[in-house]
N, C-alpha and C. Protein backbone atom coordinates (compact mmCIF):
# COMPACT_ATOMS: atom_id res chain seq x y z
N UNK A 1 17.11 -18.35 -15.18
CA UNK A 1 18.01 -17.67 -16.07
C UNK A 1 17.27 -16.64 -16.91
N UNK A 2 16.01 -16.36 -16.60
CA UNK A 2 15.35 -15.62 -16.99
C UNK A 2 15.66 -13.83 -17.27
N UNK A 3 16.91 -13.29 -17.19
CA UNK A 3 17.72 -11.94 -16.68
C UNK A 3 17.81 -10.92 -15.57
N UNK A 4 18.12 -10.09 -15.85
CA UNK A 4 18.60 -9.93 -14.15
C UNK A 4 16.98 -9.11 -13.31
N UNK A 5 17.39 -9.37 -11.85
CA UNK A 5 15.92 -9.19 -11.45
C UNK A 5 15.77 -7.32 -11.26
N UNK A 6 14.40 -6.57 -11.49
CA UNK A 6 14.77 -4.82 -11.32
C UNK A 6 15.38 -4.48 -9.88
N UNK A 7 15.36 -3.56 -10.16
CA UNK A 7 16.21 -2.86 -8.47
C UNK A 7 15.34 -2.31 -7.49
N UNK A 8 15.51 -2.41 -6.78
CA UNK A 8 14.38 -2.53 -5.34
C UNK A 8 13.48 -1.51 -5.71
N UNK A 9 14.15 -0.23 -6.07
CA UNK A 9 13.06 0.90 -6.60
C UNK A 9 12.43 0.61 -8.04
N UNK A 10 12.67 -0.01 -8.87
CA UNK A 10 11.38 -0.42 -9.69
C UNK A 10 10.69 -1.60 -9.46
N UNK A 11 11.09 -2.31 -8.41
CA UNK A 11 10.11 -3.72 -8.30
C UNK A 11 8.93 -2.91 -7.38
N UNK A 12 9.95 -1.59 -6.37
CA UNK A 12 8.74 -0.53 -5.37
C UNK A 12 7.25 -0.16 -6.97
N UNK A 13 8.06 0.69 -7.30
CA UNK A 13 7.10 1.60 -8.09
C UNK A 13 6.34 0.43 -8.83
N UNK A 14 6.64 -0.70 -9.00
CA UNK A 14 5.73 -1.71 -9.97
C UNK A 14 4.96 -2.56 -8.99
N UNK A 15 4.99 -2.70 -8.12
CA UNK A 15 4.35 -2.95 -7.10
C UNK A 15 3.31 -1.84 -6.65
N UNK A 16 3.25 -0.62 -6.34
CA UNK A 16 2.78 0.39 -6.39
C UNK A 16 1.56 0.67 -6.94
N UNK A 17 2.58 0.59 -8.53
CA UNK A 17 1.44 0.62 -9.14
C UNK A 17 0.40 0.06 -9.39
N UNK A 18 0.73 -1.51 -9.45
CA UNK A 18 -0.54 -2.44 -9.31
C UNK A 18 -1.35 -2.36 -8.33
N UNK A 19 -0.89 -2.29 -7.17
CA UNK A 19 -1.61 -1.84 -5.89
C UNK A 19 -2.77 -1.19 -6.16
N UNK A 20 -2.01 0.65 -6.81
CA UNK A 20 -3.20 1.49 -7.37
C UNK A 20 -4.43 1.21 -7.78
N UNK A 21 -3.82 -0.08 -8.95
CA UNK A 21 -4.89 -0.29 -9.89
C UNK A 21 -6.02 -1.05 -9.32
N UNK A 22 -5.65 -1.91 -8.49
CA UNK A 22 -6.76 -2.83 -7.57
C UNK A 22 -7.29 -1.96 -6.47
N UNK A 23 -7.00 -0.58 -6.20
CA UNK A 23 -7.66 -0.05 -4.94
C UNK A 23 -7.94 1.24 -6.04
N UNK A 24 -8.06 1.31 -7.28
CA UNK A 24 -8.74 2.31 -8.07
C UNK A 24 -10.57 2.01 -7.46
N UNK A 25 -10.91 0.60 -7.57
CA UNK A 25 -11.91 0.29 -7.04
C UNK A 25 -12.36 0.93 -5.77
N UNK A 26 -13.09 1.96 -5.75
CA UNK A 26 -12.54 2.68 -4.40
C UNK A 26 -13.93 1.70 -3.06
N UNK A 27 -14.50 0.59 -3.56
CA UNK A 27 -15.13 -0.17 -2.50
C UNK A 27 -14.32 -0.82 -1.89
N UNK A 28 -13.20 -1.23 -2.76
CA UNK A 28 -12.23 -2.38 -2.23
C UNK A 28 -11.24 -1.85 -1.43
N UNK A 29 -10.27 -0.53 -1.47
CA UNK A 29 -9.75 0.11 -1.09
C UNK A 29 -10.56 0.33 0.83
N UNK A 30 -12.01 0.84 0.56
CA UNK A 30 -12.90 0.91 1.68
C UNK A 30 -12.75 0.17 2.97
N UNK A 31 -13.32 -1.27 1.99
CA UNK A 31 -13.36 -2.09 2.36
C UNK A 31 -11.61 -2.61 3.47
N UNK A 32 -10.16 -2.42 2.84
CA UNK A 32 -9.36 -2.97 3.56
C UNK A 32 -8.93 -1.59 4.72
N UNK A 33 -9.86 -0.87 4.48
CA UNK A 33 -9.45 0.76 5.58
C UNK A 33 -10.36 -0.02 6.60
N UNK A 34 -11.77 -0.73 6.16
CA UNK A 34 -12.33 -0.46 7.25
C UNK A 34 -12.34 -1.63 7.93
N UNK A 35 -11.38 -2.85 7.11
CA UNK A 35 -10.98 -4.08 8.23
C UNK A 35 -9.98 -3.65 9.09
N UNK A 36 -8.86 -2.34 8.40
CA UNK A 36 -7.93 -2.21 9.51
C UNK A 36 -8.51 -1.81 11.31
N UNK A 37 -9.61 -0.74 10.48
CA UNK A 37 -10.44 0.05 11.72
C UNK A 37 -11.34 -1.42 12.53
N UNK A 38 -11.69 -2.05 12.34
CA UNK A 38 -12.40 -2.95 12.76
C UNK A 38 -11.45 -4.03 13.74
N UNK A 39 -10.24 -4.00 13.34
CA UNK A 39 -9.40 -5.04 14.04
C UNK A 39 -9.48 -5.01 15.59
N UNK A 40 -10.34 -4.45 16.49
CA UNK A 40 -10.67 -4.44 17.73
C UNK A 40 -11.48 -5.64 18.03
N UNK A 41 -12.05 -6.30 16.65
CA UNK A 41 -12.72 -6.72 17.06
C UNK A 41 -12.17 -8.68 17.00
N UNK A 42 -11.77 -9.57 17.83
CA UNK A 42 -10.55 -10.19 17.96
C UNK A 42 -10.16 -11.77 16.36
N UNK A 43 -11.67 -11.80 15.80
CA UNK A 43 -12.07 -12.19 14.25
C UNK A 43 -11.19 -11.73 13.73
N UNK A 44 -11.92 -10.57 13.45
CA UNK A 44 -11.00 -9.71 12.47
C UNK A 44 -9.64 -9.56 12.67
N UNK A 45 -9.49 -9.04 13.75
CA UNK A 45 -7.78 -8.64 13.64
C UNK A 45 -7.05 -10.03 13.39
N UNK A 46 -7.51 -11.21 13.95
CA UNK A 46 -6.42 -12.75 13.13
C UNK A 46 -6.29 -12.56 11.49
N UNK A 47 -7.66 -11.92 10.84
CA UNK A 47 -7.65 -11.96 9.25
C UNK A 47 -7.26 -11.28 9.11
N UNK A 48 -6.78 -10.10 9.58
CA UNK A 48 -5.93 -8.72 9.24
C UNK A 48 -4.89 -9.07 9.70
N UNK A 49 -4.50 -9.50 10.11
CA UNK A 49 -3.07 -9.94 10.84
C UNK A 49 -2.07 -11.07 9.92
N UNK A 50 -2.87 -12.06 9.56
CA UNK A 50 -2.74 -13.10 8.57
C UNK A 50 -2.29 -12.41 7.18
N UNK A 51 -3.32 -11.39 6.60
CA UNK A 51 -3.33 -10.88 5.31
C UNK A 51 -1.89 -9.78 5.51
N UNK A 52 -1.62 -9.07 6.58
CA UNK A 52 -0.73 -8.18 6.67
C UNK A 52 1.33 -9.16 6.40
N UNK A 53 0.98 -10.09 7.39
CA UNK A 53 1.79 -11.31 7.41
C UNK A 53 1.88 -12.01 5.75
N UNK A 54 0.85 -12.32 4.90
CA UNK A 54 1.24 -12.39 4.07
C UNK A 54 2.09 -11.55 2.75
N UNK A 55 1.60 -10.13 2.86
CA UNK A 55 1.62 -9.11 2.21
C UNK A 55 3.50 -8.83 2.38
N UNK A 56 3.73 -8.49 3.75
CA UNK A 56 5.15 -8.67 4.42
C UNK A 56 6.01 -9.31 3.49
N UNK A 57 5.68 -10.63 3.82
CA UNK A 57 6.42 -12.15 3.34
C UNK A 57 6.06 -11.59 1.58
N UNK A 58 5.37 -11.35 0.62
CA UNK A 58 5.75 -11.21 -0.64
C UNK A 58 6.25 -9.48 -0.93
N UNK A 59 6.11 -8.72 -0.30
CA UNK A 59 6.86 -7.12 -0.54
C UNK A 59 8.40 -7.96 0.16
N UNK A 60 8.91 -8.58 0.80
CA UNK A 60 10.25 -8.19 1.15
C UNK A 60 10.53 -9.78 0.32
N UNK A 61 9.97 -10.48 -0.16
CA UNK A 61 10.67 -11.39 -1.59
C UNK A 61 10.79 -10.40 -2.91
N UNK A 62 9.80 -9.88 -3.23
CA UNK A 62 10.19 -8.80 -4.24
C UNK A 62 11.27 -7.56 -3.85
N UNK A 63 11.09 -6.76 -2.97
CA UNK A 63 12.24 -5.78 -2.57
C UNK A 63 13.55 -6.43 -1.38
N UNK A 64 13.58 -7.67 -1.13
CA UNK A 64 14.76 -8.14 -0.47
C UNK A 64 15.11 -7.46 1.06
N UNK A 65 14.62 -6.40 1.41
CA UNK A 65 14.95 -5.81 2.96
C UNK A 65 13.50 -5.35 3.47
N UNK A 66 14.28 -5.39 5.27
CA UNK A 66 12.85 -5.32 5.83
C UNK A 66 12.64 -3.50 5.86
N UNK A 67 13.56 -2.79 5.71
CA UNK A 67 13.83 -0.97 5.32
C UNK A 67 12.09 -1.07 3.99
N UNK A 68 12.98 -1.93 3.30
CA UNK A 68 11.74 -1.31 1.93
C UNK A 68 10.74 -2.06 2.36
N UNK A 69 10.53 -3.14 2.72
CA UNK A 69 9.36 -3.59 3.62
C UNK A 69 8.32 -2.01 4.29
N UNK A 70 9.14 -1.35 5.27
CA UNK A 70 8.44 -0.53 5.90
C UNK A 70 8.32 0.32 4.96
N UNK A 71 9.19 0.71 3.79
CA UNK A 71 8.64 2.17 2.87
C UNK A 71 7.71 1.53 1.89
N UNK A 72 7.72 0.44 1.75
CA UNK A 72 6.40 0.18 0.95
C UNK A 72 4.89 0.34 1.75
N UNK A 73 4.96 0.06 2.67
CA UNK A 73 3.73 -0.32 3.89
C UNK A 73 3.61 1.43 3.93
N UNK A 74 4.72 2.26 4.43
CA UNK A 74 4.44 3.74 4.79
C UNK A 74 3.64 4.15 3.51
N UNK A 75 4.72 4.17 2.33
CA UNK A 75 3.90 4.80 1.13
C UNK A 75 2.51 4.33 0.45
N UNK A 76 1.94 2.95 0.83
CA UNK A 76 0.74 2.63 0.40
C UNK A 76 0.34 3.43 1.71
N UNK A 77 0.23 3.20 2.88
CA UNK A 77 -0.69 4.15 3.85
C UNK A 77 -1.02 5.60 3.31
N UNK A 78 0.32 6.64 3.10
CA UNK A 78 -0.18 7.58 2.15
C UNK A 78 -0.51 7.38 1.04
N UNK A 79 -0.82 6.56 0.24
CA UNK A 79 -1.30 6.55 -1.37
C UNK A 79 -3.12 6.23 -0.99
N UNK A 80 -3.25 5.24 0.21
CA UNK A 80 -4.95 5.31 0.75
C UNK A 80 -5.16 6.34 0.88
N UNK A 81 -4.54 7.36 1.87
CA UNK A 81 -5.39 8.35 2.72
C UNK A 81 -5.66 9.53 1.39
N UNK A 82 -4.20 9.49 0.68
CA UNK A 82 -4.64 10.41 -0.78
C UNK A 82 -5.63 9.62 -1.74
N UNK A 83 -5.96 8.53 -1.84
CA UNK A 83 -6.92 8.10 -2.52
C UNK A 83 -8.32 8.23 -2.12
N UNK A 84 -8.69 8.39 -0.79
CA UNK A 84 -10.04 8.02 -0.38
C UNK A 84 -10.36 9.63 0.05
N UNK A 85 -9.83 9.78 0.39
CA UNK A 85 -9.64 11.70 0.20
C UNK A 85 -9.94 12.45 -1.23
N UNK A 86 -9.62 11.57 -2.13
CA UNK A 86 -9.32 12.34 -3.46
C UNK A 86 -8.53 13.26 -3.75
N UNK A 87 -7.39 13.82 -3.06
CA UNK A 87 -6.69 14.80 -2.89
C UNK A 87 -6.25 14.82 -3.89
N UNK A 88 -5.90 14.40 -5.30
CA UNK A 88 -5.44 14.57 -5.91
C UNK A 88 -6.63 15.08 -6.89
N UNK A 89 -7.52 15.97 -6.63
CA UNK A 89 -8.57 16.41 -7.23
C UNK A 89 -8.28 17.87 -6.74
N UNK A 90 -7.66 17.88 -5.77
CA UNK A 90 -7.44 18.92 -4.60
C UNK A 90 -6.47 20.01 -4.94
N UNK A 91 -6.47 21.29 -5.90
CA UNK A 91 -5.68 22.23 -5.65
C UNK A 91 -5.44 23.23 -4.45
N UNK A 92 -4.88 22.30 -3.21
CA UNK A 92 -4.34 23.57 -2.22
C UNK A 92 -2.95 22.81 -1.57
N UNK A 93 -2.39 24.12 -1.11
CA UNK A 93 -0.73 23.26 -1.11
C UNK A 93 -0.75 22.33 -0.44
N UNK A 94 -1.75 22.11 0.94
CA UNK A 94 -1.41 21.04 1.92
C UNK A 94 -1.49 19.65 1.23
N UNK A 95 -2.46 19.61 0.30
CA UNK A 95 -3.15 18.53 -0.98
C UNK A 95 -1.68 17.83 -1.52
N UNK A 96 -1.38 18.72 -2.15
CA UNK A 96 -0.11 18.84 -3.05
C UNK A 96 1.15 18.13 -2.30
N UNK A 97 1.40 18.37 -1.13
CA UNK A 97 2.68 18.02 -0.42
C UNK A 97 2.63 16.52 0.20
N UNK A 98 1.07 16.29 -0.20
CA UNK A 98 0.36 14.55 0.34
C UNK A 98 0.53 13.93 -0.70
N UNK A 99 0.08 14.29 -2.06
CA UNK A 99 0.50 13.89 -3.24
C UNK A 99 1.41 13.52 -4.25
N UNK A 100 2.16 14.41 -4.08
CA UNK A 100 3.49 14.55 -5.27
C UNK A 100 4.34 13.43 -4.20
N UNK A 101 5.37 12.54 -5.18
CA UNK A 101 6.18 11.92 -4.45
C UNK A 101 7.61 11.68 -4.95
C-alpha cells in the first residue's frame, strides 16, 4: 500500500539512470563490453547468458512489457557505445544525433 507504482517511462529513465551511474566507472562498463565480445568462448557465454536472463526478468518486473524490455536493452546498448566513445565530449553532428535522446 505503499502508493501508486511510476509509469513505465519513469521507472525507464530511473533505471537508466542508475545504470549510468554504475558504468560511470568506465572499467566496469569495459569490463561487461568485453564479456559480451568474449561470449564465443562457451564459459563465458553461460555467465553472460545467466546475467542477461537475470537483467530481463528485473527490467520487465519494473517496466511490465517485453516492448520496454527491448527499449531498455536497445537504449543502454546506445548509452555504452556513447559512453566508451565519449561522444558526448564530441562536438560534430554525427556525435550529437548518438547522444541527445
Amino acid at each position: 500500500m505503499g502508493g501508486a507504482e511510476p509509469p513505465p517511462e519513469a521507472a525507464l529513465d530511473a533505471a537508466r539512470g542508475a545504470y549510468a551511474a554504475l558504468v560511470a566507472d568506465r572499467n566496469i562498463l569495459r569490463f561487461l563490453m568485453h564479456a559480451n565480445c568474449a561470449a564465443g568462448e562457451p564459459l563465458v557465454a553461460q555467465a553472460v547468458r545467466r546475467c542477461y536472463a537475470k537483467q530481463v526478468d528485473t527490467v520487465r518486473q519494473l517496466l511490465g512489457d517485453d516492448d520496454a524490455v527491448r527499449r531498455w536493452f536497445g537504449a543502454g546498448m546506445l548509452d555504452n557505445v556513447v559512453a566508451v566513445l565519449g561522444l558526448a565530449d564530441i562536438d560534430e553532428p554525427w556525435a550529437r544525433v548518438l547522444t541527445v535522446r
